[in-house]
Every structure is written in structure tokens, then in C-alpha cells.
PDB file of N, CA and C in Angstrom:
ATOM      1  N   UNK A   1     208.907  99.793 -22.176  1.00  0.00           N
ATOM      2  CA  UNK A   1     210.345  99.874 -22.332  1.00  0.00           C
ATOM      3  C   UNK A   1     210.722 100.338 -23.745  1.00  0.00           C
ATOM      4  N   UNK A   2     209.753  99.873 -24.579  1.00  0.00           N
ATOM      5  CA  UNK A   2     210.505 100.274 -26.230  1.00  0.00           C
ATOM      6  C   UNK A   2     210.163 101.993 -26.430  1.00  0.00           C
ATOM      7  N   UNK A   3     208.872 102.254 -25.228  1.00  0.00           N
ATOM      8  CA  UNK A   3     208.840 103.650 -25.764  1.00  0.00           C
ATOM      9  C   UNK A   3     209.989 104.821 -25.040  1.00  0.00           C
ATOM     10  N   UNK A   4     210.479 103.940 -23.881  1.00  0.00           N
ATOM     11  CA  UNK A   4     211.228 104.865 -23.069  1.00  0.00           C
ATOM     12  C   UNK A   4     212.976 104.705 -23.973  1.00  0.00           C
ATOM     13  N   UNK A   5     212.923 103.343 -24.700  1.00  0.00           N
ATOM     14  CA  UNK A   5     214.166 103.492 -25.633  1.00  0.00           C
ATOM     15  C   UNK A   5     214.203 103.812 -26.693  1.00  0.00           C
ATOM     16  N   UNK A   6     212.877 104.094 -27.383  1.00  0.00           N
ATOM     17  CA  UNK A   6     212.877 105.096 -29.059  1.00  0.00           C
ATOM     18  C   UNK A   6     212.799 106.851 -28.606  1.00  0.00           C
ATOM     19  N   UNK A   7     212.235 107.356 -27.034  1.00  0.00           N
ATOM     20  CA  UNK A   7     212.710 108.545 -26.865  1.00  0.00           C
ATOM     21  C   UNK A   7     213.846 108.795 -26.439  1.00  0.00           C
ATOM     22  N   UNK A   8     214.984 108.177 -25.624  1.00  0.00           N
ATOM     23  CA  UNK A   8     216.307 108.077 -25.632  1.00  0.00           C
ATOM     24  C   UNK A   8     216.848 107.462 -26.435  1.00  0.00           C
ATOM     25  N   UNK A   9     216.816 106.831 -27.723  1.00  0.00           N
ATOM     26  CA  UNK A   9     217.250 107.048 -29.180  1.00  0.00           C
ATOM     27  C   UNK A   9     216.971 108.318 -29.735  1.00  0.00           C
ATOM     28  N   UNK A  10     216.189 108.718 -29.911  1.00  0.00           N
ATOM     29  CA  UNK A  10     215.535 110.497 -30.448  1.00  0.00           C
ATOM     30  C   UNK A  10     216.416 110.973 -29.950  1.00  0.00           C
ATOM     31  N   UNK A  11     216.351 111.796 -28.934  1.00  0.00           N
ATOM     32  CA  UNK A  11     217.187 112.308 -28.369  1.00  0.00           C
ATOM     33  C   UNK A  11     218.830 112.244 -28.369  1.00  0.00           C
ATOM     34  N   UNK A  12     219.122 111.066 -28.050  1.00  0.00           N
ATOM     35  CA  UNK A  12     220.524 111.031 -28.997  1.00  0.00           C
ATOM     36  C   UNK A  12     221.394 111.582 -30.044  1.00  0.00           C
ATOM     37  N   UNK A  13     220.144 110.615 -31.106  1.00  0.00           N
ATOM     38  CA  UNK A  13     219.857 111.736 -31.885  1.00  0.00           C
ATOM     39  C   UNK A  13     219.970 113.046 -32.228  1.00  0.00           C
ATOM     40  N   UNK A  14     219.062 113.730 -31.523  1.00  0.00           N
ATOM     41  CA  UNK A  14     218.451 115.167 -31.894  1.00  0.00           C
ATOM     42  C   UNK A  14     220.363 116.180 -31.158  1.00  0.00           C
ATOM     43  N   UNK A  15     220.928 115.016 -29.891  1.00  0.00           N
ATOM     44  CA  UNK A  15     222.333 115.891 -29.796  1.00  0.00           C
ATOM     45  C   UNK A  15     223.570 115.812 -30.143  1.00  0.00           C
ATOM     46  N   UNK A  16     223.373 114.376 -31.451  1.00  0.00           N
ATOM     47  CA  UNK A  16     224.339 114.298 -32.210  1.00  0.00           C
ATOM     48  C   UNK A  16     224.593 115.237 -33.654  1.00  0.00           C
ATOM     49  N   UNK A  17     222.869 115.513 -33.980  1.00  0.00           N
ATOM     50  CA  UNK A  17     222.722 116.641 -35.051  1.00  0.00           C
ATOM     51  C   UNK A  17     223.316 118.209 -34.589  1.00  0.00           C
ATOM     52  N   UNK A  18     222.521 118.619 -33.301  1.00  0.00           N
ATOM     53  CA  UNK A  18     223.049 119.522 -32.300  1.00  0.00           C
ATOM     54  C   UNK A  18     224.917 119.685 -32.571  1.00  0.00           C
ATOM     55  N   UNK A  19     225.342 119.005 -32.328  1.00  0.00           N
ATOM     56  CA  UNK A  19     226.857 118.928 -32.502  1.00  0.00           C
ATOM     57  C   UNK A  19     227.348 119.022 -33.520  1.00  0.00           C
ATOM     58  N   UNK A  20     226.715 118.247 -34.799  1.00  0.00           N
ATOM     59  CA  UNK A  20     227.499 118.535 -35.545  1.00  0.00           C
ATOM     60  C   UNK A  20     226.573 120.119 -36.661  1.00  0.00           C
ATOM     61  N   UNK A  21     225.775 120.647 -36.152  1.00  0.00           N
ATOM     62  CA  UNK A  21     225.645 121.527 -36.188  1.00  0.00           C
ATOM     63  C   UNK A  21     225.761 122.572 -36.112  1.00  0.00           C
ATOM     64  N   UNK A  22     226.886 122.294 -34.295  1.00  0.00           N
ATOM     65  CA  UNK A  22     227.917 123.998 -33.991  1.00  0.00           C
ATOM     66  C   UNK A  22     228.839 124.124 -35.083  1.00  0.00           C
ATOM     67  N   UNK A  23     229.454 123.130 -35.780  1.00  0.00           N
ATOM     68  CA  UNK A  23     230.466 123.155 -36.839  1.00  0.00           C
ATOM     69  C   UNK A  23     230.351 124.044 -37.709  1.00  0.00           C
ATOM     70  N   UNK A  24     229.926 125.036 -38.695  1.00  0.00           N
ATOM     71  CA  UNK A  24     229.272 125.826 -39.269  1.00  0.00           C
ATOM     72  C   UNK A  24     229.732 125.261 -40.667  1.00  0.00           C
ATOM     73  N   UNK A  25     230.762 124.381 -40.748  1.00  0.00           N
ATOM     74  CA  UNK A  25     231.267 123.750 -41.880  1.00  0.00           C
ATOM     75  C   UNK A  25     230.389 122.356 -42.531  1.00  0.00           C
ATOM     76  N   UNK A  26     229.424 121.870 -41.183  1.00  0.00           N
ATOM     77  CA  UNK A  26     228.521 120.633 -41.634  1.00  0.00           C
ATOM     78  C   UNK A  26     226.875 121.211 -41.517  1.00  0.00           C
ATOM     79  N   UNK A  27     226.502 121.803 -41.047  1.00  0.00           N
ATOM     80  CA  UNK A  27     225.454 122.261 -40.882  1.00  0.00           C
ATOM     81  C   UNK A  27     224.718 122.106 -42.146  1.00  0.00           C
ATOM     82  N   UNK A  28     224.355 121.591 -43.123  1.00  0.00           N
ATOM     83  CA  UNK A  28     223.579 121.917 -44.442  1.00  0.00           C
ATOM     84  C   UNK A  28     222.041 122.251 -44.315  1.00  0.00           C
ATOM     85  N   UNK A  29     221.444 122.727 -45.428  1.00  0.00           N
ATOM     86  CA  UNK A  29     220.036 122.733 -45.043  1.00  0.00           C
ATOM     87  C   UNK A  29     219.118 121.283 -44.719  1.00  0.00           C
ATOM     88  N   UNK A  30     219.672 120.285 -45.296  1.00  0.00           N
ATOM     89  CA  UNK A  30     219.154 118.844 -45.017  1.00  0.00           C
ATOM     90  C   UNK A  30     219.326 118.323 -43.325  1.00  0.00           C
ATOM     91  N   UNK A  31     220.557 118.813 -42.734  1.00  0.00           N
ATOM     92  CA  UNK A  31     220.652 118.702 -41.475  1.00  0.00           C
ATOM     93  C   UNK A  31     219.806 119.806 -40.754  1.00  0.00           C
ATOM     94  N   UNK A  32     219.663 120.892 -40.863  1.00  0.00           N
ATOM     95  CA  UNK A  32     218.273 121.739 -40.064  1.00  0.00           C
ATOM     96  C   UNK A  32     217.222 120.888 -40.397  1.00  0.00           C
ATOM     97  N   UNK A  33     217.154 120.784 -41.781  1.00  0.00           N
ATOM     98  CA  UNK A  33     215.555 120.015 -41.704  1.00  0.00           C
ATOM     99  C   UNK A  33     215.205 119.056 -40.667  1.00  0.00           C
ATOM    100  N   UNK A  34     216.388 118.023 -40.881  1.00  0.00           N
ATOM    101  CA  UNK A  34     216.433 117.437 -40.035  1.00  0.00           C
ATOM    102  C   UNK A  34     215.846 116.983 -38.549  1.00  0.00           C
ATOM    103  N   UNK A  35     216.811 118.051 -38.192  1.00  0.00           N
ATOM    104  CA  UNK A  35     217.050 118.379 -36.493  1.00  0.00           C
ATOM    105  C   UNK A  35     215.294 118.996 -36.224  1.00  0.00           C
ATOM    106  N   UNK A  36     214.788 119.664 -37.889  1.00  0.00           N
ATOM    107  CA  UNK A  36     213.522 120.529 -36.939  1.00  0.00           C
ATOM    108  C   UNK A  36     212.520 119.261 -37.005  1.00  0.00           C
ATOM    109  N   UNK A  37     212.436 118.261 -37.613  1.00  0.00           N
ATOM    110  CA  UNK A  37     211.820 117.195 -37.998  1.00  0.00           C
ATOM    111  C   UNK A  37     211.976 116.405 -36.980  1.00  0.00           C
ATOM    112  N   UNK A  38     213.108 116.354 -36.077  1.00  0.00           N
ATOM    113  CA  UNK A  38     213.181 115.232 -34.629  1.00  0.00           C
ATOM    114  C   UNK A  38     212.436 116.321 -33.855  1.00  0.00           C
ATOM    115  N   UNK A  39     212.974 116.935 -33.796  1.00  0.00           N
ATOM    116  CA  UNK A  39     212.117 118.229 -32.544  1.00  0.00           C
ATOM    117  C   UNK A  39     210.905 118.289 -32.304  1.00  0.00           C
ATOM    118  N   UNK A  40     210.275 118.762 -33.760  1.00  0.00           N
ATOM    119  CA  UNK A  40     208.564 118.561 -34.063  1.00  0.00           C
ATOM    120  C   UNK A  40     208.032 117.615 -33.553  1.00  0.00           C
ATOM    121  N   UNK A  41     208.713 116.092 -34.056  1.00  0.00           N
ATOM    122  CA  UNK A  41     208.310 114.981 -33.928  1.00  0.00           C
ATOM    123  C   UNK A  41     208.488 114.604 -32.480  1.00  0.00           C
ATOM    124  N   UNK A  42     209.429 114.704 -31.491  1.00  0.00           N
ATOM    125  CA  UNK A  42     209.453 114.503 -29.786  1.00  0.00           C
ATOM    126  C   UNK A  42     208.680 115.352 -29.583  1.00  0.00           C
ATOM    127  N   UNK A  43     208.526 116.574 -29.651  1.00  0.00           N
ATOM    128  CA  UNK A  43     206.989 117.561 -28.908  1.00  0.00           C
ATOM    129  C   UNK A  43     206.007 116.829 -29.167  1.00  0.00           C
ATOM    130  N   UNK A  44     205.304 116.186 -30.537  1.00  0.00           N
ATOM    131  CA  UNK A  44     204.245 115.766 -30.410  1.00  0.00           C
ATOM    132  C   UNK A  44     204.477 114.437 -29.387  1.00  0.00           C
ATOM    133  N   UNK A  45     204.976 113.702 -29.858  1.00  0.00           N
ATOM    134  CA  UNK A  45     205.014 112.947 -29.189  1.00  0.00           C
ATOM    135  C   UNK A  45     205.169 112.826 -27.280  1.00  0.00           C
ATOM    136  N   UNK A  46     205.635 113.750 -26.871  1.00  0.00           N
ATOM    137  CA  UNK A  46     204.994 114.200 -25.923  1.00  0.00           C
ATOM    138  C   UNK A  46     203.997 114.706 -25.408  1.00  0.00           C
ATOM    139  N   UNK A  47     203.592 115.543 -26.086  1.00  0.00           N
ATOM    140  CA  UNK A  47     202.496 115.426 -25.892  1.00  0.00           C
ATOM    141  C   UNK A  47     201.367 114.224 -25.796  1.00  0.00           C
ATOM    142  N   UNK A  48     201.454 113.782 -26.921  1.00  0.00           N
ATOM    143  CA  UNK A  48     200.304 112.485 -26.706  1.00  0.00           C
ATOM    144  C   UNK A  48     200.486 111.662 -25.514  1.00  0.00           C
ATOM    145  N   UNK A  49     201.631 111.774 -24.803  1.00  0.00           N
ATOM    146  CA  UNK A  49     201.850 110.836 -23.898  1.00  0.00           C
ATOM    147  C   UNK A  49     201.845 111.694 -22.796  1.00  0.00           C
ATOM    148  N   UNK A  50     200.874 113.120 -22.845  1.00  0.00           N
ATOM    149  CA  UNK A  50     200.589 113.485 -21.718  1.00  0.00           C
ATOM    150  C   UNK A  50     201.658 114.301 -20.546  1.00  0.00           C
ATOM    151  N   UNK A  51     203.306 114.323 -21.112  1.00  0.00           N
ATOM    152  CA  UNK A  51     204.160 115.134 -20.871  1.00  0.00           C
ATOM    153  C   UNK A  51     204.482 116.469 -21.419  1.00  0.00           C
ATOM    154  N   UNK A  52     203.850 117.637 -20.864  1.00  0.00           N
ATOM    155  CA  UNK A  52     203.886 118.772 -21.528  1.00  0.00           C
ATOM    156  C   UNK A  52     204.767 119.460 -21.414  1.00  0.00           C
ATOM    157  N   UNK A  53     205.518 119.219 -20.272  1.00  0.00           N
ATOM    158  CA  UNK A  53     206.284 120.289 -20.058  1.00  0.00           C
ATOM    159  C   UNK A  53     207.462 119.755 -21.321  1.00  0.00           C
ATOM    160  N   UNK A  54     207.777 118.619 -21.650  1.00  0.00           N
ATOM    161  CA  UNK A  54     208.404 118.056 -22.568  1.00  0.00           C
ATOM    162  C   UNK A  54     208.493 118.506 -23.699  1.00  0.00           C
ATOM    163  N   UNK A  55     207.094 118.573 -24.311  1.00  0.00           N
ATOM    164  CA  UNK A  55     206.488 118.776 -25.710  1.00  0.00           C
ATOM    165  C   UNK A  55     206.723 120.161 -25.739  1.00  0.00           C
ATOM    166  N   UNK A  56     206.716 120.734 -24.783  1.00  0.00           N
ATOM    167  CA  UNK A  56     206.608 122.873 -24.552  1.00  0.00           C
ATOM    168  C   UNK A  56     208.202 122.962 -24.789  1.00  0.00           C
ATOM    169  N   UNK A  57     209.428 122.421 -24.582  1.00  0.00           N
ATOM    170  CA  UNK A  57     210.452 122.391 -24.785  1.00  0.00           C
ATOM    171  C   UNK A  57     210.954 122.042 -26.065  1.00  0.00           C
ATOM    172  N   UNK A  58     209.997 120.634 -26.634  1.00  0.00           N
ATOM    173  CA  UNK A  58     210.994 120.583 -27.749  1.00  0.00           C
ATOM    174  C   UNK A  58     210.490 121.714 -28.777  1.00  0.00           C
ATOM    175  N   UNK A  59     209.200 121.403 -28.989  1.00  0.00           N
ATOM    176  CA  UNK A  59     208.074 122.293 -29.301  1.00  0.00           C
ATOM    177  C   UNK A  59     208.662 123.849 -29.583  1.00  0.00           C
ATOM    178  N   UNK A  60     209.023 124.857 -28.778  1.00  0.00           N
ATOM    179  CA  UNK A  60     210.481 125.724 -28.504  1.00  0.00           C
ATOM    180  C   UNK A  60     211.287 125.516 -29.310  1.00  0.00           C
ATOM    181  N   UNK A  61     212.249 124.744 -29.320  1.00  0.00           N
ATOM    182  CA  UNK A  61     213.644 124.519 -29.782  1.00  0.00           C
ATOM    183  C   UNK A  61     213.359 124.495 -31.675  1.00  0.00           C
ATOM    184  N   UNK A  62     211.911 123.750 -31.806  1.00  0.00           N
ATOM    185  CA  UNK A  62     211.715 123.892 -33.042  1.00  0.00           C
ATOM    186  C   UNK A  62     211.161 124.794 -33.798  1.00  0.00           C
ATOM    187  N   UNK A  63     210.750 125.658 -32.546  1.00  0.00           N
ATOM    188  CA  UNK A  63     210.163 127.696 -33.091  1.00  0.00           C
ATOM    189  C   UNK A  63     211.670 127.990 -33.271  1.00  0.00           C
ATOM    190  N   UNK A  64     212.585 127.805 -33.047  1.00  0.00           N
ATOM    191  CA  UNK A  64     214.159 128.344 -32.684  1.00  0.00           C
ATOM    192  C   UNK A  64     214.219 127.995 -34.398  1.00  0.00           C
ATOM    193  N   UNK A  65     214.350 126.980 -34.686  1.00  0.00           N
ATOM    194  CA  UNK A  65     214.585 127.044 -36.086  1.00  0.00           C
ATOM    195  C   UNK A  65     214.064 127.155 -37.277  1.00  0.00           C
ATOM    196  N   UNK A  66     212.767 127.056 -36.530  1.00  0.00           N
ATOM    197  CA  UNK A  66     211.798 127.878 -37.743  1.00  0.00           C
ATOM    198  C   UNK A  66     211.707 129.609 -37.834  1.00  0.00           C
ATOM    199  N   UNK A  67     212.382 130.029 -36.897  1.00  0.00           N
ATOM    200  CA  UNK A  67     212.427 131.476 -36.982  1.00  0.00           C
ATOM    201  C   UNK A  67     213.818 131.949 -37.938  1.00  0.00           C
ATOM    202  N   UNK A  68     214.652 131.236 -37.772  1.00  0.00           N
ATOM    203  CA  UNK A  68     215.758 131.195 -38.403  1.00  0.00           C
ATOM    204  C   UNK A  68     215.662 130.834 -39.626  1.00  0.00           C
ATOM    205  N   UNK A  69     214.703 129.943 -40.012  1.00  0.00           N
ATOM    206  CA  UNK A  69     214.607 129.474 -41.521  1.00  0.00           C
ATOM    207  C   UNK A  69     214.107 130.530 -41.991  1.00  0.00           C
ATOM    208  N   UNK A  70     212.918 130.381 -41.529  1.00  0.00           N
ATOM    209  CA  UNK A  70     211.527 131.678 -42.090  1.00  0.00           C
ATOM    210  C   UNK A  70     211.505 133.120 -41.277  1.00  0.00           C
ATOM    211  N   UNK A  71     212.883 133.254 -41.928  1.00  0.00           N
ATOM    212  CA  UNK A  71     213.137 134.654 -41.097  1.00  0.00           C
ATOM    213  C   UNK A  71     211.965 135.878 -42.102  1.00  0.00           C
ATOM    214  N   UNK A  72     212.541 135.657 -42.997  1.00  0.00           N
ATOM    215  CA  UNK A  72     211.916 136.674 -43.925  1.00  0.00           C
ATOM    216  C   UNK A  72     210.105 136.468 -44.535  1.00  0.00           C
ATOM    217  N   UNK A  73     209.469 135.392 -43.879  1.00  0.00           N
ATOM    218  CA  UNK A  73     208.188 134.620 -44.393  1.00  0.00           C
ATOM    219  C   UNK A  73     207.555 134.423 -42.572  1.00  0.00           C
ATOM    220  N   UNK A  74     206.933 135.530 -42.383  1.00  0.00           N
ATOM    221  CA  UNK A  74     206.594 135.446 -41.160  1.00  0.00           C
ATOM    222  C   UNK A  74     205.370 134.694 -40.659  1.00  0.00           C
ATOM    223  N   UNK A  75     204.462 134.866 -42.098  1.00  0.00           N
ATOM    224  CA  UNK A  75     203.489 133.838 -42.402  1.00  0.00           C
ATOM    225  C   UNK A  75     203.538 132.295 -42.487  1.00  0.00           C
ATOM    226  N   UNK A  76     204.381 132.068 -42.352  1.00  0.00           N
ATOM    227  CA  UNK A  76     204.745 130.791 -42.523  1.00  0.00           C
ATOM    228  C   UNK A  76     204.822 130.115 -40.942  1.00  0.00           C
ATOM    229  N   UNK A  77     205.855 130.952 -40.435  1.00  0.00           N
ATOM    230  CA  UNK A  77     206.036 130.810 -38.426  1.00  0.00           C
ATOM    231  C   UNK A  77     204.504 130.584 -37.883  1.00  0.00           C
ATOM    232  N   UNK A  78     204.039 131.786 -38.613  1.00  0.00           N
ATOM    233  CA  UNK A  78     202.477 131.818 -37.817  1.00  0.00           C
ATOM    234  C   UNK A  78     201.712 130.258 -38.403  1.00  0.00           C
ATOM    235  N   UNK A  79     201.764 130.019 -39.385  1.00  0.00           N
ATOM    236  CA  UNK A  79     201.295 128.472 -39.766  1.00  0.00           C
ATOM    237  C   UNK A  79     201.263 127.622 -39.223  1.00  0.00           C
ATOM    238  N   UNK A  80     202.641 127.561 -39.094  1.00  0.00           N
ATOM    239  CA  UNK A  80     203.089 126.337 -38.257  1.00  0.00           C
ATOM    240  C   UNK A  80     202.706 126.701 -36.718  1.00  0.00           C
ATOM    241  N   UNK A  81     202.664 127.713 -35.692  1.00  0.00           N
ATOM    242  CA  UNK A  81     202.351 127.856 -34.368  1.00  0.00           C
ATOM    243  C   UNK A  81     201.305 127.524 -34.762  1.00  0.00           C
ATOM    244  N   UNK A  82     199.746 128.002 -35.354  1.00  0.00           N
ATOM    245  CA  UNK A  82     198.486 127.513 -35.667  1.00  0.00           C
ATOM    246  C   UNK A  82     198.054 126.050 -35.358  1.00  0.00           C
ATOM    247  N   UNK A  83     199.247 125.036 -36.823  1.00  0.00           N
ATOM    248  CA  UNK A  83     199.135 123.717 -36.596  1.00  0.00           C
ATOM    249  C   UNK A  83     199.163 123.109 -35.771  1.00  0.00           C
ATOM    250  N   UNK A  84     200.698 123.281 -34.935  1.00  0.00           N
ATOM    251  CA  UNK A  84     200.942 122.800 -33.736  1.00  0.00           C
ATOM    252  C   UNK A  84     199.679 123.095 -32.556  1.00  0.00           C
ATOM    253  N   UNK A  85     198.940 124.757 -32.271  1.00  0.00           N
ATOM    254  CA  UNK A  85     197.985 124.814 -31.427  1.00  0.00           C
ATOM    255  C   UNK A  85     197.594 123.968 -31.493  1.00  0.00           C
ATOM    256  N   UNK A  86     196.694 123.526 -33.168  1.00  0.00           N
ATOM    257  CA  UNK A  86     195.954 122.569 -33.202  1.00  0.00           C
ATOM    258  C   UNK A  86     195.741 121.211 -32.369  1.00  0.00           C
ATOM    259  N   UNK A  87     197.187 120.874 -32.368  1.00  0.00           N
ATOM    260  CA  UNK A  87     197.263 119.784 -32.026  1.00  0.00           C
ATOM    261  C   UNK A  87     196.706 119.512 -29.874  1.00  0.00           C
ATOM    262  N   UNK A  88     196.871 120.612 -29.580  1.00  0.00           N
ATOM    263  CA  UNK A  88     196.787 120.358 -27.915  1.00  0.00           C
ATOM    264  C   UNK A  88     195.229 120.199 -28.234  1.00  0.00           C
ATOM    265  N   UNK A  89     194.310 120.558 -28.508  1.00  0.00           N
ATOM    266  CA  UNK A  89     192.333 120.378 -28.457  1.00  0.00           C
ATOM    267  C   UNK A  89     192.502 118.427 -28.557  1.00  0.00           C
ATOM    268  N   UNK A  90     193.428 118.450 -29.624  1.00  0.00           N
ATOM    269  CA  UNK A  90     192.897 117.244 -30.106  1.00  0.00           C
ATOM    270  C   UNK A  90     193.760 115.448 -29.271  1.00  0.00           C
ATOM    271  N   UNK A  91     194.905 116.183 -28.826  1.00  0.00           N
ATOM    272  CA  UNK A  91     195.504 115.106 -28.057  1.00  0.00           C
ATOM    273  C   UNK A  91     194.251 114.876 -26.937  1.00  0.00           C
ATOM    274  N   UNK A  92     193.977 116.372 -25.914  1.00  0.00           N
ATOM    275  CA  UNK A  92     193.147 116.336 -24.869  1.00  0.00           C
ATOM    276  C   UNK A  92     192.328 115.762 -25.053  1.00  0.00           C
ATOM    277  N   UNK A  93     191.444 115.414 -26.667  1.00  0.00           N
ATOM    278  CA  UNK A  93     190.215 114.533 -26.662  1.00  0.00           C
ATOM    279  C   UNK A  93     191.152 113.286 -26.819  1.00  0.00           C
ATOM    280  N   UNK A  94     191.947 112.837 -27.185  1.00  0.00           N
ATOM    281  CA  UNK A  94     192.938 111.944 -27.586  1.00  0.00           C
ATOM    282  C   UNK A  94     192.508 110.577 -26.111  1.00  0.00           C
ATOM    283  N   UNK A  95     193.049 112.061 -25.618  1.00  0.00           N
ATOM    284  CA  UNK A  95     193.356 111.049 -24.094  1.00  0.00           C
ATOM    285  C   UNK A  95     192.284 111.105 -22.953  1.00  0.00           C
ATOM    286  N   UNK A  96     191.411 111.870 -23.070  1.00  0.00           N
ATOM    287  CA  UNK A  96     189.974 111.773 -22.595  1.00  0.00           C
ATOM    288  C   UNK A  96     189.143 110.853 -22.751  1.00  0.00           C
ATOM    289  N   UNK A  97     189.354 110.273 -23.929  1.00  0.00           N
ATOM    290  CA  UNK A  97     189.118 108.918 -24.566  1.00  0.00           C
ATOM    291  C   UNK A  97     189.433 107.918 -24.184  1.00  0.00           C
ATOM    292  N   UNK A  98     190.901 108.120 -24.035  1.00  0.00           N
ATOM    293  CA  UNK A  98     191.741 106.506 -23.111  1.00  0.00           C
ATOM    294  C   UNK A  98     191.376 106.599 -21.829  1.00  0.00           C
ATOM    295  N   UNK A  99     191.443 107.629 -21.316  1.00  0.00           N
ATOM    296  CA  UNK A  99     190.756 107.740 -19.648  1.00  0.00           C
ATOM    297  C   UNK A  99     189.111 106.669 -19.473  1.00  0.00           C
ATOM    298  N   UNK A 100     188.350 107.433 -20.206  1.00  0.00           N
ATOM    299  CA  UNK A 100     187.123 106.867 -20.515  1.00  0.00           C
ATOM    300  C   UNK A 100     187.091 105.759 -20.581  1.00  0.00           C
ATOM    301  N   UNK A 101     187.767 104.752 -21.850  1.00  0.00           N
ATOM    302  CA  UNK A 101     187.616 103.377 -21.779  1.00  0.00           C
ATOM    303  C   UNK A 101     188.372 102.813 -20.773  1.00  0.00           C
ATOM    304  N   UNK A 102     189.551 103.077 -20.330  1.00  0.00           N
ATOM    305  CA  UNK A 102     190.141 102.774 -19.076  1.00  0.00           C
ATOM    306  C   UNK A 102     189.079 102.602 -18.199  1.00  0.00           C
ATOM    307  N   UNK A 103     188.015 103.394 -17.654  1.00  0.00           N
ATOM    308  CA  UNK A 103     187.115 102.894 -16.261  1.00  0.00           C
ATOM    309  C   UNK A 103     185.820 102.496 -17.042  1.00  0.00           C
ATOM    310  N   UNK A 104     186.072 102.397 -18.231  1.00  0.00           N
ATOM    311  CA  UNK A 104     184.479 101.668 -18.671  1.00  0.00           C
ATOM    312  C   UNK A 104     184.992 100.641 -18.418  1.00  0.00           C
ATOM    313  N   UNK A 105     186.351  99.981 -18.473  1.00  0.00           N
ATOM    314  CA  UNK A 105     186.602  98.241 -18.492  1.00  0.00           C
ATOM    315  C   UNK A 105     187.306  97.991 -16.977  1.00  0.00           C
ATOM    316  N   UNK A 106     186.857  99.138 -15.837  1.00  0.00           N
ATOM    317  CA  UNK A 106     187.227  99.062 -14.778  1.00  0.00           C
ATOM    318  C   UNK A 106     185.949  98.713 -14.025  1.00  0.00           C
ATOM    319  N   UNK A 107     185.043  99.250 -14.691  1.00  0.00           N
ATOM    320  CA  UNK A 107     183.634  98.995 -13.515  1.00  0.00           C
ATOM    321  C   UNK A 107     183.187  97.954 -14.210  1.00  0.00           C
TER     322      UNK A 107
END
């Protein structure tokens, strides 16, 4: 229950920044950071919990503003897609792992 109410807190969240973001009058660079910092942070976190299509969405939304930041630093976009790849090898052993001890303490 606390994890299904800290991702519907996030989210909240992530469309209260959203909003006050269309404003073009509040938007600052501390609020993008922001917003790309919840985003990042729900993709992974979906991921680890094995919801991809989730993580492929927020995951998205936060290429959306990293293209916009690092418009002119294309090297940088590519960094960060790299990192993030990174991360799918290593959840999959992540949770290959929990599978594993799951039926070692089943048999």
C-alpha cells in the first residue's frame, strides 16, 4: 500500500509541476529540473518493479525535456540515453535474483 501511495503522490506531483509549467510566467529552470528529476525517478522506479510499459513513458517524457534543455549539447542527450540503457541489463539481473530466492525458499 505505501508503494502504490508514494507512486500516486509522484505523480500528483509530477501534474501539479506540469501545470504550473504551461504558465510560461512560473516555469523557472529549478522547476524543469525538477519535473525531469520526478520523471527520471518514476521510470526507474518502474522499472525495478517490473512495469515497463510505465518506465518507457515516463522515461519519454524525460527525453522531452532533456532535448529541450540540451538542445544545443547533443552529447549530453546521448549520455543520459546510455545511462538510462544501462539501467534495463541491470534491473533484469535485479529481479532474476528475487525470482531465484523466491523458489529457493519455495522448495
Amino acid at each position: 500500500m505505501d508503494n502504490y501511495n508514494y507512486h500516486k503522490g509522484m505523480n500528483v506531483i509530477i501534474q501539479e509541476l506540469k501545470d504550473l509549467l504551461k504558465t510560461k510566467s512560473i516555469g523557472t529552470d529549478s522547476d524543469q529540473a525538477l519535473l525531469l528529476d520526478f520523471q527520471e525517478t518514476l521510470g526507474t522506479i518502474y522499472l525495478m518493479t517490473a512495469n515497463l510499459s510505465q518506465a518507457k513513458t515516463h522515461f519519454k517524457r524525460a527525453f522531452k525535456i532533456y532535448e529541450k534543455t540540451w538542445a544545443d549539447e547533443p552529447e549530453m542527450i546521448e549520455a543520459k540515453y546510455q545511462e538510462i540503457q544501462e539501467l534495463y541489463p541491470q534491473v533484469g539481473f535485479f529481479l532474476g535474483q528475487q525470482i531465484s530466492s523466491f523458489l529457493t525458499k519455495q522448495a
